[in-house]
Protein backbone atom coordinates (compact mmCIF):
# COMPACT_ATOMS: atom_id res chain seq x y z
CA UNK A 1 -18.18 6.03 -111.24
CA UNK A 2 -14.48 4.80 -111.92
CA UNK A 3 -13.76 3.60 -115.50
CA UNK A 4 -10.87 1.42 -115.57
CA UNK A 5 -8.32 1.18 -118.93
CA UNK A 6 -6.23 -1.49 -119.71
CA UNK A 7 -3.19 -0.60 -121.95
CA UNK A 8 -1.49 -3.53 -122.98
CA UNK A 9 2.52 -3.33 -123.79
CA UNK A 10 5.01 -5.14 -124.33
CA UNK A 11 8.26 -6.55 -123.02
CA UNK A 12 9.83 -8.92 -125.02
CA UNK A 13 12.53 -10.97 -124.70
CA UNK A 14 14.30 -12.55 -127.51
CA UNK A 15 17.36 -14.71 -128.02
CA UNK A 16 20.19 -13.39 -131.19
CA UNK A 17 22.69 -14.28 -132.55
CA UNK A 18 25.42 -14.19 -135.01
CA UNK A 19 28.80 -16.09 -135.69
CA UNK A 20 30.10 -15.12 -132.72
CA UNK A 21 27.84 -15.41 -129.56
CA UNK A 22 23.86 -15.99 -128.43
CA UNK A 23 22.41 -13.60 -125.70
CA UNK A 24 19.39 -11.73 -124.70
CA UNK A 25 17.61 -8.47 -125.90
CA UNK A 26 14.94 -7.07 -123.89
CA UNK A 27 12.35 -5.04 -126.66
CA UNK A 28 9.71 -2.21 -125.33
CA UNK A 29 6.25 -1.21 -126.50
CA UNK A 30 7.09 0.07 -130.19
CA UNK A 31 10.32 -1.53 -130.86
CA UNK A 32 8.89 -4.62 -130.33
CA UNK A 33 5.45 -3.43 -132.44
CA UNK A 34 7.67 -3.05 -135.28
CA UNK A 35 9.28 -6.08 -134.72
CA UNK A 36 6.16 -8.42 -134.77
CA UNK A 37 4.24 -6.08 -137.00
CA UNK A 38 1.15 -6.26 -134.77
CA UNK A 39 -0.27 -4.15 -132.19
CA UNK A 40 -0.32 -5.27 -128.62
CA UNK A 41 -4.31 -5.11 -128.75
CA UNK A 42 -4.69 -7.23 -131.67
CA UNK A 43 -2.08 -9.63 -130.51
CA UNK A 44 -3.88 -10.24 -127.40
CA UNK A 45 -7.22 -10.76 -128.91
CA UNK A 46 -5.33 -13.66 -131.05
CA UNK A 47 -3.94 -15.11 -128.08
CA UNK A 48 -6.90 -15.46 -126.17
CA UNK A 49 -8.40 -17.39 -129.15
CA UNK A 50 -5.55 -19.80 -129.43
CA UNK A 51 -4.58 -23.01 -126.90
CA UNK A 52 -2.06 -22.08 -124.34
CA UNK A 53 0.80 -23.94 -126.20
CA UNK A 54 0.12 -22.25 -129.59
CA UNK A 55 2.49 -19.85 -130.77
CA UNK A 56 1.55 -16.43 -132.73
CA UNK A 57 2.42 -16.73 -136.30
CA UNK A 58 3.32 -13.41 -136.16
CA UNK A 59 6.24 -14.68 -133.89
CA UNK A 60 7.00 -17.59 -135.63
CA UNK A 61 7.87 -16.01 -138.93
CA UNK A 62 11.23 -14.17 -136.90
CA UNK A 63 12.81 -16.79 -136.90
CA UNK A 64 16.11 -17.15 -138.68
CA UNK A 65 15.07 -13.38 -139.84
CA UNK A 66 18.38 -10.55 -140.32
CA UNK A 67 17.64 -7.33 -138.27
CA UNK A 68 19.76 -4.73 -137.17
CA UNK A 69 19.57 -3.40 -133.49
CA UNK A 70 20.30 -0.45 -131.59
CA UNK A 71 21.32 -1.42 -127.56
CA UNK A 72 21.12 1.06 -124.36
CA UNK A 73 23.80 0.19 -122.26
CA UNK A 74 23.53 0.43 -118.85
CA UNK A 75 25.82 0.04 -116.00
CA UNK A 76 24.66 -3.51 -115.47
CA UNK A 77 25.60 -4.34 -118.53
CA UNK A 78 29.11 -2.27 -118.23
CA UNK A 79 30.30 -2.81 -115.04
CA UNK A 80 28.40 -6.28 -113.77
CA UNK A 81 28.56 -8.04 -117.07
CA UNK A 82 24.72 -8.28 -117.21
CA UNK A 83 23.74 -9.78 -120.48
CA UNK A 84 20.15 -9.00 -121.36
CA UNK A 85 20.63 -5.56 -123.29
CA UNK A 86 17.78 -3.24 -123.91
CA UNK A 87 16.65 -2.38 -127.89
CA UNK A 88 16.59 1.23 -128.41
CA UNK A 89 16.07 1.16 -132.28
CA UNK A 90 15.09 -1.57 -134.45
CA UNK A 91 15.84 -1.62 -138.47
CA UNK A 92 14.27 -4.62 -141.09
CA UNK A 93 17.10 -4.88 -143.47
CA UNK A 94 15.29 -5.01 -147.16
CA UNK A 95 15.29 -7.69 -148.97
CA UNK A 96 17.56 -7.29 -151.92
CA UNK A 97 20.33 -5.82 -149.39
CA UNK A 98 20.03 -9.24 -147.38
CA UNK A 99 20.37 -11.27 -150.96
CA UNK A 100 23.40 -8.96 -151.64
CA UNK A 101 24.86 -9.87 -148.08
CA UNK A 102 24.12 -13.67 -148.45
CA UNK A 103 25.71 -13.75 -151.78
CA UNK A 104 28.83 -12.20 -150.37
CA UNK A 105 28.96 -13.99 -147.59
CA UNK A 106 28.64 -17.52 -149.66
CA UNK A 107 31.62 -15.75 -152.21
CA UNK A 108 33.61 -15.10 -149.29
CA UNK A 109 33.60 -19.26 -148.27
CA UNK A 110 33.56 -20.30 -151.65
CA UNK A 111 37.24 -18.90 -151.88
CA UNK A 112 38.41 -20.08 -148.48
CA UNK A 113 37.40 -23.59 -148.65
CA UNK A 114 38.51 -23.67 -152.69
């Protein structure tokens, strides 16, 4: 008797960016776990229970979220200018070192624009 598994994974692909330029990372398996916070199988299950134009909350809350990122290069990217670069490592800055960043960053306007 054959017993089939399914393993679910994942392959996401995301849009970043910062002051200087959008593009594309592509995120694998537990990169992207830790991204989302959820595990492929539970995601799924939640999926199937939503309508087809719903999407995850688990996504939703990303946006306009800091993280820090880790890229593979390849020689796609390199030598053919390829622009969808592959997350090796992901880090979730903590909260009070994104307030500290914010509140340097608005410091840093406030005295260029007074």
């Amino acid at each position: 008797m054959l017993t089939y598994f399914y393993k679910h994974r994942y392959k996401m692909h995301i849009q970043v960016e910062d002051n200087t330029k959008k593009t594309t990372f592509v995120l694998f398996n537990d990169v992207a776990e830790k991204l989302i916070d959820i595990s492929t199988h539970k995601l799924f299950n939640k999926l199937s229970s939503l309508n087809n134009n719903d999407v995850p909350a688990h996504i939703q809350r990303l946006c306009g979220k800091y993280f820090i990122f880790k890229l593979k290069l390849n020689s796609y990217n390199l030598k053919e200018g390829l622009e969808n670069f592959i997350v090796s490592k992901l880090w979730i800055p903590a909260e009070k070192l994104k307030l500290d960043y914010k509140l340097k960053r608005e410091k840093k306007v406030y005295n260029i624009v007074y």
